[in-house]
Protein backbone atom coordinates (compact mmCIF):
# COMPACT_ATOMS: atom_id res chain seq x y z
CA UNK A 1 10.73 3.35 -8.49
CA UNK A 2 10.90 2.36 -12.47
CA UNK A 3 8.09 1.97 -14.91
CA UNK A 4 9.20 -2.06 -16.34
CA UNK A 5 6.74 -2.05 -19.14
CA UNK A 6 3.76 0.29 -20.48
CA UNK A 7 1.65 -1.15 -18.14
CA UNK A 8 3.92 -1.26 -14.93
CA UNK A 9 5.71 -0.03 -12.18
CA UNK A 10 7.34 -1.31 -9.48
CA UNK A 11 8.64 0.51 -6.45
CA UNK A 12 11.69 -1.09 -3.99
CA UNK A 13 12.28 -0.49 -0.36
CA UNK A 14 14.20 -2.28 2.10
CA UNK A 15 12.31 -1.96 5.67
CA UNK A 16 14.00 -1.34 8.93
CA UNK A 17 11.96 -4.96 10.47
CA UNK A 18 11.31 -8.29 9.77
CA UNK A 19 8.82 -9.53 7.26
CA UNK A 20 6.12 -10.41 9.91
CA UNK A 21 5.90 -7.42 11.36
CA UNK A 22 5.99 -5.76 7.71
CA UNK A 23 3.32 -7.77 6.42
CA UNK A 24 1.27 -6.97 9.74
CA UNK A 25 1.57 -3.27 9.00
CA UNK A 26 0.19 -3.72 5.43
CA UNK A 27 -3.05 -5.88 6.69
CA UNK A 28 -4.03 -4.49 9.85
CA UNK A 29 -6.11 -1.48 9.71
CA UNK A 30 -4.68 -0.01 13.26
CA UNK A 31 -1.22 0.31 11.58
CA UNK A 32 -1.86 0.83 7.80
CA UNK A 33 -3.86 4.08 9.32
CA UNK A 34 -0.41 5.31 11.01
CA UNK A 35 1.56 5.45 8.00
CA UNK A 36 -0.50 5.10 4.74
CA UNK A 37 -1.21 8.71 4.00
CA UNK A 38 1.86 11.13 3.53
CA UNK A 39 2.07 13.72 5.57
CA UNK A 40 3.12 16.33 2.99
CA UNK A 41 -0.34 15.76 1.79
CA UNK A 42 -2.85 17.76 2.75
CA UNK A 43 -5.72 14.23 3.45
CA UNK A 44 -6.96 12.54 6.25
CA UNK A 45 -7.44 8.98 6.12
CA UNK A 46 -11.05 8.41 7.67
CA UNK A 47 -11.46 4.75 7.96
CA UNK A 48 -10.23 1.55 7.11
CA UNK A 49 -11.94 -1.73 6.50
CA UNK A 50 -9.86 -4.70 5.62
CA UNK A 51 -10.72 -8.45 5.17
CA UNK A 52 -7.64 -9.75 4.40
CA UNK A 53 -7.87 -13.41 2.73
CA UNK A 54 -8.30 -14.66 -0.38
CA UNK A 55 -11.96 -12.83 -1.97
CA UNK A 56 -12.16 -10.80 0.99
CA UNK A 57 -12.52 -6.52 0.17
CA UNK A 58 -10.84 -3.85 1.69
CA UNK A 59 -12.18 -0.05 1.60
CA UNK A 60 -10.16 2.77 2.68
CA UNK A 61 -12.18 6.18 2.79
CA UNK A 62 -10.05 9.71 2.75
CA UNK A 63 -10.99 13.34 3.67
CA UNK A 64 -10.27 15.22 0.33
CA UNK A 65 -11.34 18.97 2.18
CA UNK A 66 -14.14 19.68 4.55
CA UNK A 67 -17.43 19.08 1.95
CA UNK A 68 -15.41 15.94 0.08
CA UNK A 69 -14.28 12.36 0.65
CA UNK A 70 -12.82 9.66 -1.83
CA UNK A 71 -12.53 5.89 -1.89
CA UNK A 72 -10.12 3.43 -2.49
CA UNK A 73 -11.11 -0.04 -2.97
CA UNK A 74 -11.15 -3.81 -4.05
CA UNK A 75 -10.85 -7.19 -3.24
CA UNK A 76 -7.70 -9.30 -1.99
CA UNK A 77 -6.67 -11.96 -4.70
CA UNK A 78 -3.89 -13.75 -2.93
CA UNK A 79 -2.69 -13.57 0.82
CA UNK A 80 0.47 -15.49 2.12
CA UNK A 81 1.47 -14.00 5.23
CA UNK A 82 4.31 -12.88 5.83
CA UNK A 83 5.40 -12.97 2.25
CA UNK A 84 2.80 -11.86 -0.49
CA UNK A 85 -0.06 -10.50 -0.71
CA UNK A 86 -2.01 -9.48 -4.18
CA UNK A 87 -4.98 -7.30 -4.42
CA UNK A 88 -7.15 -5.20 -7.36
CA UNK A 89 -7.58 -1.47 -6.49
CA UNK A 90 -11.16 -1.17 -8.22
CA UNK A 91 -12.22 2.64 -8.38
CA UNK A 92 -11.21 3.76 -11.71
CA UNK A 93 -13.69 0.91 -13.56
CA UNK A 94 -10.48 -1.14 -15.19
CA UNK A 95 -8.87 -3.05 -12.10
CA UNK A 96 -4.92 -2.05 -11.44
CA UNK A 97 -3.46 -5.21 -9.83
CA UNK A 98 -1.29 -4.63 -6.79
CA UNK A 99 1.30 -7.35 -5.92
CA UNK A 100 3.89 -6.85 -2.63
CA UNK A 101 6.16 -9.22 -1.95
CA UNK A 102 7.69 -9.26 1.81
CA UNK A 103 11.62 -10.63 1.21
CA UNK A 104 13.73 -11.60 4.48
CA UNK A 105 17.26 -9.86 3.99
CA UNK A 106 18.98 -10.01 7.77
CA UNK A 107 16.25 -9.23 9.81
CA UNK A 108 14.55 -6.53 7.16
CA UNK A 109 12.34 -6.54 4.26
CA UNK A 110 12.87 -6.48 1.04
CA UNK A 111 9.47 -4.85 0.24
CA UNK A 112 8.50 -5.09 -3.95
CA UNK A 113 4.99 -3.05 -4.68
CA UNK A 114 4.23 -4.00 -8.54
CA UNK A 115 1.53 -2.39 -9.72
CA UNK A 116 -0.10 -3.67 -13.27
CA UNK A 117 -2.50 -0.96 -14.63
CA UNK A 118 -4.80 -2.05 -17.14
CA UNK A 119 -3.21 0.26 -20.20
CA UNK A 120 -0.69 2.33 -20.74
CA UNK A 121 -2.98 5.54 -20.44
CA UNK A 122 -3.91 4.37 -17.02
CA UNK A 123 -0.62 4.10 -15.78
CA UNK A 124 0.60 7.65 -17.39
CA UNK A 125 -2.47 8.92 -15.59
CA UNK A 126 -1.59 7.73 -12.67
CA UNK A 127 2.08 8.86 -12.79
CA UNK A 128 0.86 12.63 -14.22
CA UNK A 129 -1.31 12.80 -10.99
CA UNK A 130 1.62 13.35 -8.78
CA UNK A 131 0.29 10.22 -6.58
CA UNK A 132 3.17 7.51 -7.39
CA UNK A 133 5.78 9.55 -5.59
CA UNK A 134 3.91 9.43 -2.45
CA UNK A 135 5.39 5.75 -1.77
CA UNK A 136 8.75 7.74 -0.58
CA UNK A 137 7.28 9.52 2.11
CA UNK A 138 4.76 6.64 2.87
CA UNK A 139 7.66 3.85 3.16
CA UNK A 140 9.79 6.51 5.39
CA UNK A 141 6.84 6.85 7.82
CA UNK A 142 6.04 2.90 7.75
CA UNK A 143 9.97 3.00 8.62
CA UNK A 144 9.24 5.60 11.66
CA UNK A 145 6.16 3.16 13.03
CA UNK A 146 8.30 -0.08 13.23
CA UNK A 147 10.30 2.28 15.11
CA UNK A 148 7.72 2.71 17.86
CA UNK A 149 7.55 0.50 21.09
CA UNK A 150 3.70 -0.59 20.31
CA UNK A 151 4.34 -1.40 16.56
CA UNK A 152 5.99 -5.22 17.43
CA UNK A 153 3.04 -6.08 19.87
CA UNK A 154 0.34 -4.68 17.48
CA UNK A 155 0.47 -7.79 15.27
């Protein structure tokens, strides 16, 4: 993880599978559920909705305690399976734009999350709310679900 500018950050991973079956865990709402939310912290994730293609909005809606829920959402900008797909994450007002690339390296993924926030405040906000280092746990359990039989055949 390294902040490249004022305004960005960009988080690397290399993925135990293939960029196809990466990719599919990223745009279909059966397996981003799985592995999304880290399970050090203390949210559900409630429900996913996910039109993945160019234009198309996704909404993903969390269980904050028992009397509060939050969402996260936006609207996909580019989508080139199995290697790219861009997106704006729209709740804060100011758009952050989220760009993963999905890199073949001998039957894994070179996985690439940048993340352009739309001022330097915005991005030390986000990185003061404890939220960035989630992507460690997150990318372990995405690691744990490519694992599983069911993962493969799910996409």
């Amino acid at each position: 993880m390294e902040r490249t500018s004022e305004r960005e950050l960009v988080v690397t991973r290399t993925i135990d599978g293939p960029p196809h079956i990466v990719f599919d865990a990223w745009t279909k709402p059966e397996l981003l559920k799985r592995w999304w939310v880290p399970r050090s912290v203390p949210i559900t994730l409630l429900s996913v909705e996910m039109d993945v293609r160019v234009g198309g909005t996704y909404r993903l809606v969390f269980q904050v305690d028992s009397t509060t829920t939050m969402a996260f959402f936006g609207r996909y900008l580019e989508v080139s399976p199995p290697s790219r797909l861009v997106w704006t994450n729209e709740e804060e007002g100011d758009a952050v734009v989220t760009t993963v690339t999905f890199d073949e390296d001998e039957g894994r993924t070179r996985l690439i999350v940048h993340d352009l926030y739309p001022s330097k405040e915005a991005l030390d906000r986000a990185i003061a709310s404890e939220s960035i280092p989630g992507w460690t746990e997150m990318f372990d359990q995405l690691d744990e679900l490519l694992f599983e039989p069911d993962a493969a055949s799910a996409g």
